[in-house]
Protein backbone atom coordinates (compact mmCIF):
# COMPACT_ATOMS: atom_id res chain seq x y z
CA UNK A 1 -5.71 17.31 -22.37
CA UNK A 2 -8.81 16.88 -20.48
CA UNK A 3 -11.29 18.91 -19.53
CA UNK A 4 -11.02 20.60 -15.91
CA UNK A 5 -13.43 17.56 -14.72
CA UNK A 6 -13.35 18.01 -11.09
CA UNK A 7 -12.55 14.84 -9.45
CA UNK A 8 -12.43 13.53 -5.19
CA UNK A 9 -9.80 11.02 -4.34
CA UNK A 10 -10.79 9.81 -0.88
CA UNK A 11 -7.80 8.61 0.70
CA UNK A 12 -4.34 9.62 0.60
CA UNK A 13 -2.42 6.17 1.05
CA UNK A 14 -0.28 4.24 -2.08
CA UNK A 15 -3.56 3.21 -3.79
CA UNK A 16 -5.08 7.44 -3.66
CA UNK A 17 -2.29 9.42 -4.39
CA UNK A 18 -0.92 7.37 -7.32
CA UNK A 19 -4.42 7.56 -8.88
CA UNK A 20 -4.38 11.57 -8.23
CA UNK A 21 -0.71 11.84 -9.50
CA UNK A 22 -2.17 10.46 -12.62
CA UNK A 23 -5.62 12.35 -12.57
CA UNK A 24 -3.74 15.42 -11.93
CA UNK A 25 -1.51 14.98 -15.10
CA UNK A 26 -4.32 14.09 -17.40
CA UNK A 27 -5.90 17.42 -16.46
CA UNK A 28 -8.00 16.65 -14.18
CA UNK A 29 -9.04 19.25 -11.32
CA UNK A 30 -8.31 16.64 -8.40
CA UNK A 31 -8.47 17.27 -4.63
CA UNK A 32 -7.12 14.54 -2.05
CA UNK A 33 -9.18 13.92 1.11
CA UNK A 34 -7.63 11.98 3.69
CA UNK A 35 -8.54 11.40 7.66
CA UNK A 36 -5.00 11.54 9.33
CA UNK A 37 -2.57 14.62 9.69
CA UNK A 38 -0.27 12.79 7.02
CA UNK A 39 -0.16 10.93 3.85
CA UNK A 40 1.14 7.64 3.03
CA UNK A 41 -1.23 5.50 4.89
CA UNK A 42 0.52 2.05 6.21
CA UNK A 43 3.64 2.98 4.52
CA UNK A 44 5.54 5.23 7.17
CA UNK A 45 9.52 5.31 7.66
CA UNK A 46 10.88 6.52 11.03
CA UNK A 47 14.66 7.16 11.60
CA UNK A 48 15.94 6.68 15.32
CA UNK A 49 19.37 6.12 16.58
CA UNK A 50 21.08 5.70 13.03
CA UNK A 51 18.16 2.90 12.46
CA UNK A 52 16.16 2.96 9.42
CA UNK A 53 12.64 1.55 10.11
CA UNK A 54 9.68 1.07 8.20
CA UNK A 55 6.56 0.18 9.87
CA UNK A 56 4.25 -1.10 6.91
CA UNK A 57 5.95 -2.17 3.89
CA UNK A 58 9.71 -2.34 3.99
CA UNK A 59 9.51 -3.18 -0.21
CA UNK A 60 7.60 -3.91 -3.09
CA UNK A 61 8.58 -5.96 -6.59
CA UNK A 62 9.44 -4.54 -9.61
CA UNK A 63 6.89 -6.20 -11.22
CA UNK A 64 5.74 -4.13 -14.02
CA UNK A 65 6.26 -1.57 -16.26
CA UNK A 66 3.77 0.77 -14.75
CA UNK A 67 5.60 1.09 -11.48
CA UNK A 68 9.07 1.41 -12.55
CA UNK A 69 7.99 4.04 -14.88
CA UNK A 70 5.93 5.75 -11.62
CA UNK A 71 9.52 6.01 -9.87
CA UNK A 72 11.31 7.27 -12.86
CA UNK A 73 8.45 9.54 -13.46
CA UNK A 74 8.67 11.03 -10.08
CA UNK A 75 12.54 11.66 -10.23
CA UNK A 76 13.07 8.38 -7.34
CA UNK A 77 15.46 6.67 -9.82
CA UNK A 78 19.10 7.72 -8.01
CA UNK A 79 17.71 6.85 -4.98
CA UNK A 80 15.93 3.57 -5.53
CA UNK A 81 17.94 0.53 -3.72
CA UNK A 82 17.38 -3.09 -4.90
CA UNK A 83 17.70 -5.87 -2.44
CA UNK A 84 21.08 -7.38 -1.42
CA UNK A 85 22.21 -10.26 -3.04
CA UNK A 86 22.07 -11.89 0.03
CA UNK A 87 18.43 -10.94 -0.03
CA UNK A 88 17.57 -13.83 -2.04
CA UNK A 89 18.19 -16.49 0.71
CA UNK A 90 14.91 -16.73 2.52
CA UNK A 91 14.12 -19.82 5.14
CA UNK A 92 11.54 -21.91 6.89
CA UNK A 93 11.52 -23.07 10.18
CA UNK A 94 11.24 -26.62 9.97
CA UNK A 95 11.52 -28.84 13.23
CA UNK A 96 13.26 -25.74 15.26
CA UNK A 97 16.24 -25.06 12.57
CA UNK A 98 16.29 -22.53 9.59
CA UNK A 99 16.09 -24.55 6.05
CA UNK A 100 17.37 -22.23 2.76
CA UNK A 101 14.20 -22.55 0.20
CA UNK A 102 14.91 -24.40 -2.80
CA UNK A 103 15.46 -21.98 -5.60
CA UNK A 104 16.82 -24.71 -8.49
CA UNK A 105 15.49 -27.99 -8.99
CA UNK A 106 19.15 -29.31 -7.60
CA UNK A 107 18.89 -27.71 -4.20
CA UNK A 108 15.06 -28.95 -4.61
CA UNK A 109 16.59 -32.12 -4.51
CA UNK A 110 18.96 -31.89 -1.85
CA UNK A 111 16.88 -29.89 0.97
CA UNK A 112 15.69 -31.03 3.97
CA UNK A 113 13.19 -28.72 4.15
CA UNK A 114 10.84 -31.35 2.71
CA UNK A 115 10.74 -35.12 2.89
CA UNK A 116 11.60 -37.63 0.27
CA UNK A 117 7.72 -38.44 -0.17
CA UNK A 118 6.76 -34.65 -0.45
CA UNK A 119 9.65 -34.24 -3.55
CA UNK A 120 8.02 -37.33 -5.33
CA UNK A 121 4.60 -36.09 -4.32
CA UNK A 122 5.49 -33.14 -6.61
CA UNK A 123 6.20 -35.18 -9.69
CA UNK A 124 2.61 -36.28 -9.98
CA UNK A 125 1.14 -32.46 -10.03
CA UNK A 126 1.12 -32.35 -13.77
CA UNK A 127 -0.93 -35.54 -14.02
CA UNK A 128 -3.62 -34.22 -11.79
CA UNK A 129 -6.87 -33.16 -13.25
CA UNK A 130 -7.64 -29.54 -13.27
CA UNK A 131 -10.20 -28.29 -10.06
CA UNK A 132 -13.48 -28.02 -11.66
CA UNK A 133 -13.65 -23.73 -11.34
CA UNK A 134 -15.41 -23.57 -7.73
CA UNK A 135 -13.84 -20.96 -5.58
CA UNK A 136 -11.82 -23.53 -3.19
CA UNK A 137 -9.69 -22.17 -0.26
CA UNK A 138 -5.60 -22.23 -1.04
CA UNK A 139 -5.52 -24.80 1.76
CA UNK A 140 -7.80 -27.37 -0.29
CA UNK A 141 -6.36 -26.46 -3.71
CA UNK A 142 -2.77 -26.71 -2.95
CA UNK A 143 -3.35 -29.96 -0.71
CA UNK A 144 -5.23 -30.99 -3.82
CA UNK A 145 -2.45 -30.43 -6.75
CA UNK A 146 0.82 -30.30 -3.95
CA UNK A 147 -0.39 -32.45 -0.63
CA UNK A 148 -0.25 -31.73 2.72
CA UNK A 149 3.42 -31.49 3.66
CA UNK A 150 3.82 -28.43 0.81
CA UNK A 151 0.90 -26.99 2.28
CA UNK A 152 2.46 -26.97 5.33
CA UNK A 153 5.98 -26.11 4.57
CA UNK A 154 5.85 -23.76 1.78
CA UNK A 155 2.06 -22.17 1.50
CA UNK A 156 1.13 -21.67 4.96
CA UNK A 157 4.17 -19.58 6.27
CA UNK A 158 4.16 -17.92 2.78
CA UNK A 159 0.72 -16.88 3.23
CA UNK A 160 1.49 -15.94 6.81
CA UNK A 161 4.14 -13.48 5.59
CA UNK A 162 2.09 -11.98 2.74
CA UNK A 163 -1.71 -11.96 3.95
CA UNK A 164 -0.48 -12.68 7.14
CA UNK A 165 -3.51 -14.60 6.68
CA UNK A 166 -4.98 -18.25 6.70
CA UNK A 167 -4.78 -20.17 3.64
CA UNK A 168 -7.86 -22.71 4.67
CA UNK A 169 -10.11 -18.89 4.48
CA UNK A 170 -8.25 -17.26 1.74
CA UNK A 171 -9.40 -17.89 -1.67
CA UNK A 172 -7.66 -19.32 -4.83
CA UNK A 173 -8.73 -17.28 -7.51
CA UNK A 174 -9.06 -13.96 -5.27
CA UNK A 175 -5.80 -14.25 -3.31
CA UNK A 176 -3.58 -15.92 -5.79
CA UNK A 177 -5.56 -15.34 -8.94
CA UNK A 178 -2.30 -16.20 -11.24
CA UNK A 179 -1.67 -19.44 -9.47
CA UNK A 180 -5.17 -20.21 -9.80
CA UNK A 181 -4.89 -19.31 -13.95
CA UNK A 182 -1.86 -21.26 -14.31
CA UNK A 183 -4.13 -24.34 -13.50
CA UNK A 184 -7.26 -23.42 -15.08
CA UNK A 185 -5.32 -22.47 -18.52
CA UNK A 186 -2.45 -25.42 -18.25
CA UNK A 187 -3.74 -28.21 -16.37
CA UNK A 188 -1.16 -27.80 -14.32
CA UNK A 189 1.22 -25.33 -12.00
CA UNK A 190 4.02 -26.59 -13.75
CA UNK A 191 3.10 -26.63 -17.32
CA UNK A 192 1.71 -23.05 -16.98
CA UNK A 193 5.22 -22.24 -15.07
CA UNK A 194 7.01 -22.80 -18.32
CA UNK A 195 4.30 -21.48 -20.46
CA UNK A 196 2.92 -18.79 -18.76
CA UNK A 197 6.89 -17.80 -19.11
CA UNK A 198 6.32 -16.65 -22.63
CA UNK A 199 3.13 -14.46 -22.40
CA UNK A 200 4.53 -12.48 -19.22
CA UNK A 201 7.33 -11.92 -21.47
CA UNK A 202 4.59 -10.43 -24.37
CA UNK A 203 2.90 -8.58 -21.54
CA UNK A 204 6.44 -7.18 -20.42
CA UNK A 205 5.86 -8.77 -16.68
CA UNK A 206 7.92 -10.07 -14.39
CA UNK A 207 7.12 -13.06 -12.26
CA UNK A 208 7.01 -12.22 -8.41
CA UNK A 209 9.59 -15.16 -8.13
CA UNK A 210 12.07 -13.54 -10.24
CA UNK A 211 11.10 -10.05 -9.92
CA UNK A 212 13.56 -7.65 -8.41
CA UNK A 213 13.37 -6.59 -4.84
CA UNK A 214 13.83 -2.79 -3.90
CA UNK A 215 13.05 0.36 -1.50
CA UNK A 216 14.76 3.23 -1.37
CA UNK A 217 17.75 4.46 0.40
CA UNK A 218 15.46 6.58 2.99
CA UNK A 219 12.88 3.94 3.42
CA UNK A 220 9.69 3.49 1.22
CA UNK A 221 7.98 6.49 2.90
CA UNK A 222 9.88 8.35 0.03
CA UNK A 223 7.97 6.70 -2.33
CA UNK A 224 4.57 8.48 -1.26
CA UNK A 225 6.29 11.51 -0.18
CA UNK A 226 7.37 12.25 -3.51
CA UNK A 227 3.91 11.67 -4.68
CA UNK A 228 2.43 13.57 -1.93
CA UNK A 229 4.99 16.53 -3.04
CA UNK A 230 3.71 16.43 -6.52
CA UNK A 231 0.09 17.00 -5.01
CA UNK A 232 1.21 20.19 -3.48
CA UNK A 233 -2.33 22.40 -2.98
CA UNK A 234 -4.43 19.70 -3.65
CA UNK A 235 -4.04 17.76 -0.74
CA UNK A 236 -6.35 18.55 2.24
CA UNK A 237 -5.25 16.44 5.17
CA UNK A 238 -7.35 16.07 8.45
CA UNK A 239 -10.40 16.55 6.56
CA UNK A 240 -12.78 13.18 6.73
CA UNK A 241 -15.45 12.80 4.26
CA UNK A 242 -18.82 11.50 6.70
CA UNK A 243 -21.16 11.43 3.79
CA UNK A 244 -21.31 11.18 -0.02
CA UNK A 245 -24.94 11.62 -2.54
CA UNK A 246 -25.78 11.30 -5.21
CA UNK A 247 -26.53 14.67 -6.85
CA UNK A 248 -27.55 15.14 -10.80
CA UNK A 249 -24.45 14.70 -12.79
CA UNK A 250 -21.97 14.54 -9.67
CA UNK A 251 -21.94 14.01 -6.00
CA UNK A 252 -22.03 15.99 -3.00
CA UNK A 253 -19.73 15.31 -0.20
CA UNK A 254 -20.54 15.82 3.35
CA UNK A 255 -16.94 16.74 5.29
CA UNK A 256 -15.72 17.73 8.60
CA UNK A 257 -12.28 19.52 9.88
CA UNK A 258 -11.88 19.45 13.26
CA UNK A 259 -15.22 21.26 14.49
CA UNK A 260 -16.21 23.06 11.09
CA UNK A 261 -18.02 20.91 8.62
CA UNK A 262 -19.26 21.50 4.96
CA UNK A 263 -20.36 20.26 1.69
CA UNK A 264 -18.59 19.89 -1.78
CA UNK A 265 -19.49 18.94 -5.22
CA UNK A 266 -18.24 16.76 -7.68
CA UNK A 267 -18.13 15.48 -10.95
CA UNK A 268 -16.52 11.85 -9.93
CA UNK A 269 -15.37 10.62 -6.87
CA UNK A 270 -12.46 7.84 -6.53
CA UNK A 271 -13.10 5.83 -3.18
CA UNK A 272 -9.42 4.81 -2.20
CA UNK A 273 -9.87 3.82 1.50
CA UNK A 274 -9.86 0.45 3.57
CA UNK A 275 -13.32 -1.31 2.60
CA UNK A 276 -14.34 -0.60 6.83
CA UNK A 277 -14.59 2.81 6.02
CA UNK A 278 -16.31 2.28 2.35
CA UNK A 279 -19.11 0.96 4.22
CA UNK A 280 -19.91 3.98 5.99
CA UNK A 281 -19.23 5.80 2.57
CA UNK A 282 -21.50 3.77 0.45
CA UNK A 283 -24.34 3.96 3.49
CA UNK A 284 -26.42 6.50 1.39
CA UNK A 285 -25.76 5.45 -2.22
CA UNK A 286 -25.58 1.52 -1.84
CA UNK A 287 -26.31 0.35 1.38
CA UNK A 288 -27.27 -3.30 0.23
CA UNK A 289 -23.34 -3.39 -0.33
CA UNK A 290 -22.40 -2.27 3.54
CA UNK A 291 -23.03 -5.42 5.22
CA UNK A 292 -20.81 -7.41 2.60
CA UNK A 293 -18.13 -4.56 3.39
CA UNK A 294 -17.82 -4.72 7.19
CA UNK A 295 -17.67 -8.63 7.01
CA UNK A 296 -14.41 -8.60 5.12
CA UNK A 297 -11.68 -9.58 7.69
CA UNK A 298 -8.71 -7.30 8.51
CA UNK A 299 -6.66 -9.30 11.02
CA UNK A 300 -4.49 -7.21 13.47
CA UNK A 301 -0.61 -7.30 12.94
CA UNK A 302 1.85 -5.76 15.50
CA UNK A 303 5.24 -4.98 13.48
CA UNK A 304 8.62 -5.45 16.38
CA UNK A 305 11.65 -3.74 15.02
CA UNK A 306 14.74 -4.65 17.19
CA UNK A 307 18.78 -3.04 16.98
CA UNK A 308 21.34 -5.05 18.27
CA UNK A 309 25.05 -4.81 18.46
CA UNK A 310 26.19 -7.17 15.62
CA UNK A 311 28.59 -9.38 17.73
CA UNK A 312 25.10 -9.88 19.84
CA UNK A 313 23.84 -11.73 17.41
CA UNK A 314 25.05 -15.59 17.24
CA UNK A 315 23.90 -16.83 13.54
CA UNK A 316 24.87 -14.92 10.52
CA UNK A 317 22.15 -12.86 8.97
CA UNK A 318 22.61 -14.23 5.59
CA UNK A 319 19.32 -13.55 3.52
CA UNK A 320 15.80 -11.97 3.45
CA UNK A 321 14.99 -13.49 7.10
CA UNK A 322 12.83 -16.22 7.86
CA UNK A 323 9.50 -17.12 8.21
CA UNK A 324 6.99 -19.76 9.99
CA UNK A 325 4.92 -22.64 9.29
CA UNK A 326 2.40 -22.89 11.85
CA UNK A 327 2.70 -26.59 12.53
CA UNK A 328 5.70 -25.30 14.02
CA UNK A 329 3.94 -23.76 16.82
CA UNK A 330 5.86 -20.49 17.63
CA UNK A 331 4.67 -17.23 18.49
CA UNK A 332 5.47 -15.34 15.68
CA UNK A 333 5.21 -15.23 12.45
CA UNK A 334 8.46 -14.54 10.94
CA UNK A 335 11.58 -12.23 11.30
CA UNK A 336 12.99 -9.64 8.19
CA UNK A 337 16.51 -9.47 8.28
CA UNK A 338 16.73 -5.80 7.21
CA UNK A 339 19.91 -4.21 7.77
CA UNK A 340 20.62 -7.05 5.24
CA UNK A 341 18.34 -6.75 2.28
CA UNK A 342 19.08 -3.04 2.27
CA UNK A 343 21.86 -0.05 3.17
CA UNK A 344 21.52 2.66 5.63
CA UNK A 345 18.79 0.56 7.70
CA UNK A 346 21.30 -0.09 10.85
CA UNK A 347 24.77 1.87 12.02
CA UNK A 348 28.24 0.60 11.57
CA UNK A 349 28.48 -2.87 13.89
CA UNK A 350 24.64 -2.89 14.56
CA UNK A 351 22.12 -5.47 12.98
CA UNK A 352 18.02 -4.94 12.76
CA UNK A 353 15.03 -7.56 12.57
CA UNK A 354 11.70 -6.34 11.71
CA UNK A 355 9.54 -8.90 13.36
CA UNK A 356 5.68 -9.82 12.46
CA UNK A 357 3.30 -11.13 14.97
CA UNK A 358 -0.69 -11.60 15.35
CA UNK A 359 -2.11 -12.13 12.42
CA UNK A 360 -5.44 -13.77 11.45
CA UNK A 361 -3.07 -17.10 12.73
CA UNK A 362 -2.80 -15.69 16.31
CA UNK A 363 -4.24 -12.38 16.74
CA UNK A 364 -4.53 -12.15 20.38
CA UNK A 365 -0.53 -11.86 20.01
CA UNK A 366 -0.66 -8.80 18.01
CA UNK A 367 -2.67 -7.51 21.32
CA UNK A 368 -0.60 -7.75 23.66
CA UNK A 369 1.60 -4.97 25.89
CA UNK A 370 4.60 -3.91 24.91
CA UNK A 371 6.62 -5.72 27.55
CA UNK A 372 4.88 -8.81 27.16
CA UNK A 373 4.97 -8.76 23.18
CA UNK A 374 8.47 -7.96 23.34
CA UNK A 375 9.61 -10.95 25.16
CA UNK A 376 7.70 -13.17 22.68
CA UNK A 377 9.49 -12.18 20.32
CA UNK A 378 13.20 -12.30 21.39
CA UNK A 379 12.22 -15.92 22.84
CA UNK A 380 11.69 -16.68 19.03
CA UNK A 381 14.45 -15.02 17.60
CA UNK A 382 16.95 -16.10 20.32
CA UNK A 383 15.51 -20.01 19.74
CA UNK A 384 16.21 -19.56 16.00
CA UNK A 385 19.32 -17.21 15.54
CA UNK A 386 20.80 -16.94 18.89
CA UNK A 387 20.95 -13.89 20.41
CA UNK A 388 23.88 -13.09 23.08
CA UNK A 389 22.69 -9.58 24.69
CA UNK A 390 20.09 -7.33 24.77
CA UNK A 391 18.25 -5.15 22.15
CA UNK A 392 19.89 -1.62 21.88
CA UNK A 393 16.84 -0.25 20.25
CA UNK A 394 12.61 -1.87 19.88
CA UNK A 395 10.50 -0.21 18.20
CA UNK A 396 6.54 -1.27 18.12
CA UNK A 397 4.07 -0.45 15.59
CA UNK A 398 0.31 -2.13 15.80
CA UNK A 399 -2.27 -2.26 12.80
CA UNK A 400 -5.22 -3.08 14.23
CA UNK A 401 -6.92 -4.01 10.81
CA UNK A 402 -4.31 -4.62 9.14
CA UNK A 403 -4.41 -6.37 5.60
CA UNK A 404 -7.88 -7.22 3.79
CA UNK A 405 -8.36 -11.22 3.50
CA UNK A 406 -9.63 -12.02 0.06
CA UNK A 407 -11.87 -15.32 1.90
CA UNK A 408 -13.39 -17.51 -0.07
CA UNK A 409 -15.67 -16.32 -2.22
CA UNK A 410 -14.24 -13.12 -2.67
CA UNK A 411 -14.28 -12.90 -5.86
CA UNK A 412 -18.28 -11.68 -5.49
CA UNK A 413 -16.85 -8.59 -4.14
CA UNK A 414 -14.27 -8.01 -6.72
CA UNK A 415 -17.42 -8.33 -8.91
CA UNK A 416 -19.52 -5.96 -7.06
CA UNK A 417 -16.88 -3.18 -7.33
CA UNK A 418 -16.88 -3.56 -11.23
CA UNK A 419 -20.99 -3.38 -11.13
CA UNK A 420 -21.20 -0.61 -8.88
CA UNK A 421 -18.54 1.17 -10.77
CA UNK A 422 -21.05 0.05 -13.93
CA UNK A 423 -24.44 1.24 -11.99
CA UNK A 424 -23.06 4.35 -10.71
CA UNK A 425 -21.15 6.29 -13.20
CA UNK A 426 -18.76 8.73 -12.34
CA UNK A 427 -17.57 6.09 -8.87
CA UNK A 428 -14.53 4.41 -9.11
CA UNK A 429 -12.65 2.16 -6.57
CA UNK A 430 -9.23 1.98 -6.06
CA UNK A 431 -6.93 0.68 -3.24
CA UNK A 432 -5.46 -2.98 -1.86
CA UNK A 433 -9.39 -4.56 -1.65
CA UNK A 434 -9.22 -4.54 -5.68
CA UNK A 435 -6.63 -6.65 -7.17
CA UNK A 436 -3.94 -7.35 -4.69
CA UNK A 437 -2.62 -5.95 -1.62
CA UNK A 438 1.16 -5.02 -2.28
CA UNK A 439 2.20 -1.64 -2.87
CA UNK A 440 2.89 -3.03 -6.79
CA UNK A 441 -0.56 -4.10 -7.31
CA UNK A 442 -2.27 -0.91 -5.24
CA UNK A 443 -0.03 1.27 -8.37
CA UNK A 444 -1.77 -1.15 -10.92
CA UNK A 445 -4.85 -0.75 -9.56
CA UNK A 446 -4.41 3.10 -9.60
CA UNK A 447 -3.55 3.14 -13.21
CA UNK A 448 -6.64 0.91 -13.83
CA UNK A 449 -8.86 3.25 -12.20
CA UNK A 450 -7.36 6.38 -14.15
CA UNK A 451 -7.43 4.72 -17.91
CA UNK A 452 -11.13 3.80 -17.22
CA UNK A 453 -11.70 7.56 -16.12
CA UNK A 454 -10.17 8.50 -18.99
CA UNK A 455 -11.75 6.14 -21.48
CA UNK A 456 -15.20 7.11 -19.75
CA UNK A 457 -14.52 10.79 -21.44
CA UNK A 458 -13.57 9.50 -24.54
């Protein structure tokens, strides 16, 4: 047990209240600051009509032992939901129709999705010489190893649903730092496919290809509601943290609730808020890093859900949904089929999309009005699935700074994080800026910041 080391977590999204879950049952003395009347952050379910929407993420991947032992830990198994069968279709737009992705080298073969030339482009990859280690966009190093039409076809609306980012900003290594090792360790993508097989296995990972899908049967707001339940008394909500110093062994916190205001001191701090706001954080303690903060790129994203009667809708909604290549020149950027990855998300005879648009691709969509946004997107969806009548239900949720973009040369600031955490003992960073921005690799990125707390006492 540790000592009663009194401990800040600023920020009460995935990221901050799986590293004070932890904290806290170390025994650690740990109080939660966040902003906002409610925890969570961009994970927030909303029920309405007998609909089931989530406005952030709608699901993460089982991916590792740390997170399936954070549900089972918190009592979530019974109600954890893995994705549909069905779930595993997923399709590209390709010249205006919906093409299946290739999930065995036979359908690889047989789709339409890419050209003849692309499919023998492929077979050269493993003869291709390693990239020489420089931190090259996803756009250059996949046209590099794959060529243009993959890039096209399979990267860019990929990266579009994930990032919903660029790949000619994002970086390689930063972004997609496993795709990046399986060429700097094999030679090649699919040498360290095969491989790479066999240590996951060791490290008791799960590829994202292969991992399972899942939510929960109330949305994945019960995910950080269960946390946020195990934090009972040491949560303090509405309370935003406008300065932090250095002071002898700890730090003192400068805080405001609604018009009172006040100081605190403590022994660490854990940072666990979008890097925007770590700017104005760090002001007094590093303010060479603020700059290099505010420049990091959160594009906005404007999430559509739409209910419709089922016998409204004209193609059947047989997979994960589809998304976008933006050669393809639509308006938005793909379309989740969720009433069918997961129960309970739509009544009896009712389907629901949950629609993406904006986007560091088109952000002056995300931006629009309601009406005007919501006429984009049934002009897609009716173009691409077909839609015979009227939504019964739209909901519209914005995030004007949505996702961070790990640019090019991103990896500096992944660096700087580990030096300040070096310089200034008793700091720590965790949240989606670190190592990845699902809700899998905020929970790793928790952990990581709690074993290096602990080890610090050690």
């Amino acid at each position: 047990m540790a000592d009663k080391t009194k401990i800040a977590v600023i920020g009460a999204g995935i990221s901050g209240l799986s590293t004070a879950y932890w904290l806290d049952k170390a025994g650690y003395e740990v109080t939660v600051f966040e902003k906002s009347a409610r925890t969570g952050g961009s994970i927030i379910t909303e029920k309405t009509d007998g609909f089931l929407i989530d406005l952030g993420p709608n699901s993460t991947l089982e991916t590792s032992e740390t997170l399936k032992n954070l549900v089972h830990d918190l009592g979530l198994e019974e109600q954890k939901v893995y994705g549909n069968e069905a779930s595993n279709n997923r399709y590209v737009v390709r010249g205006g129709q919906l093409h299946p992705i290739p999930m065995s080298p036979g359908k690889f073969l047989k789709t339409k999705l890419f050209s003849a030339k692309a499919k023998m482009r492929l077979l050269k990859e493993p003869f291709i010489k390693p990239t020489d280690g420089t931190d090259l966009s996803l756009a250059d190093f996949v046209r590099y190893r794959l060529g243009q039409e993959f890039l096209d076809y399979a990267i860019n609306p990929f990266v579009a649903g994930v990032y919903a980012g660029d790949p000619a900003r994002l970086s390689t290594a930063a972004a997609f730092p496993k795709l990046y090792a399986l060429e700097q360790n094999y030679g090649s993508f699919i040498k360290g496919t095969i491989k790479g097989a066999r240590e996951r296995k060791k490290r008791k990972e799960v590829a994202k290809d292969r991992a399972k899908l899942f939510s929960f049967v109330n949305g994945m707001q019960t995910f950080t509601d269960a946390l946020a339940k195990q934090l009972q008394g040491k949560l303090r909500l509405q309370t935003e943290i406008k300065s932090l110093i250095k002071r002898d062994s700890g730090f003192l916190l400068g805080l405001s609730q609604g018009e009172q205001s006040g100081t605190l001191i403590f022994d660490q701090v854990v940072l666990s808020v979008p890097t925007y706001a770590l700017a104005g954080l760090l002001e007094n303690l590093q303010p060479e890093t603020v700059p290099k903060l505010k420049n990091i790129y959160y594009p906005p994203v404007t999430v559509v859900f739409m209910g419709f009667k089922e016998k409204d809708v004209q193609r059947e909604l047989d997979g994960f949904g589809f998304l976008i290549p933006e050669v393809e020149n639509r308006q938005i950027l793909g379309s989740i089929w969720s009433s069918t990855i997961f129960p309970n998300r739509a009544p009896e005879g009712y389907v629901a999309f949950t629609t993406f648009v904006g986007g560091a691709r088109q952000p002056q969509n995300a931006n629009l009005d309601d009406e005007n946004i919501t006429d984009l997107v049934l002009r897609d969806l009716d173009d691409l699935v077909g839609l015979s009548g009227s939504p019964v239900l739209v909901k519209i949720k914005r995030w004007k700074r949505a996702i961070p973009q790990y640019a090019v040369g991103y990896t500096k600031i992944q660096h700087m994080f580990n030096q300040l955490e070096k310089k200034m003992p008793g700091l720590y960073f965790a949240g989606n800026f670190r190592r990845g921005i699902s809700v899998g690799d905020s929970v790793l990125c928790a952990r990581e910041t709690v074993d290096a707390i602990v080890q610090s006492k050690e």
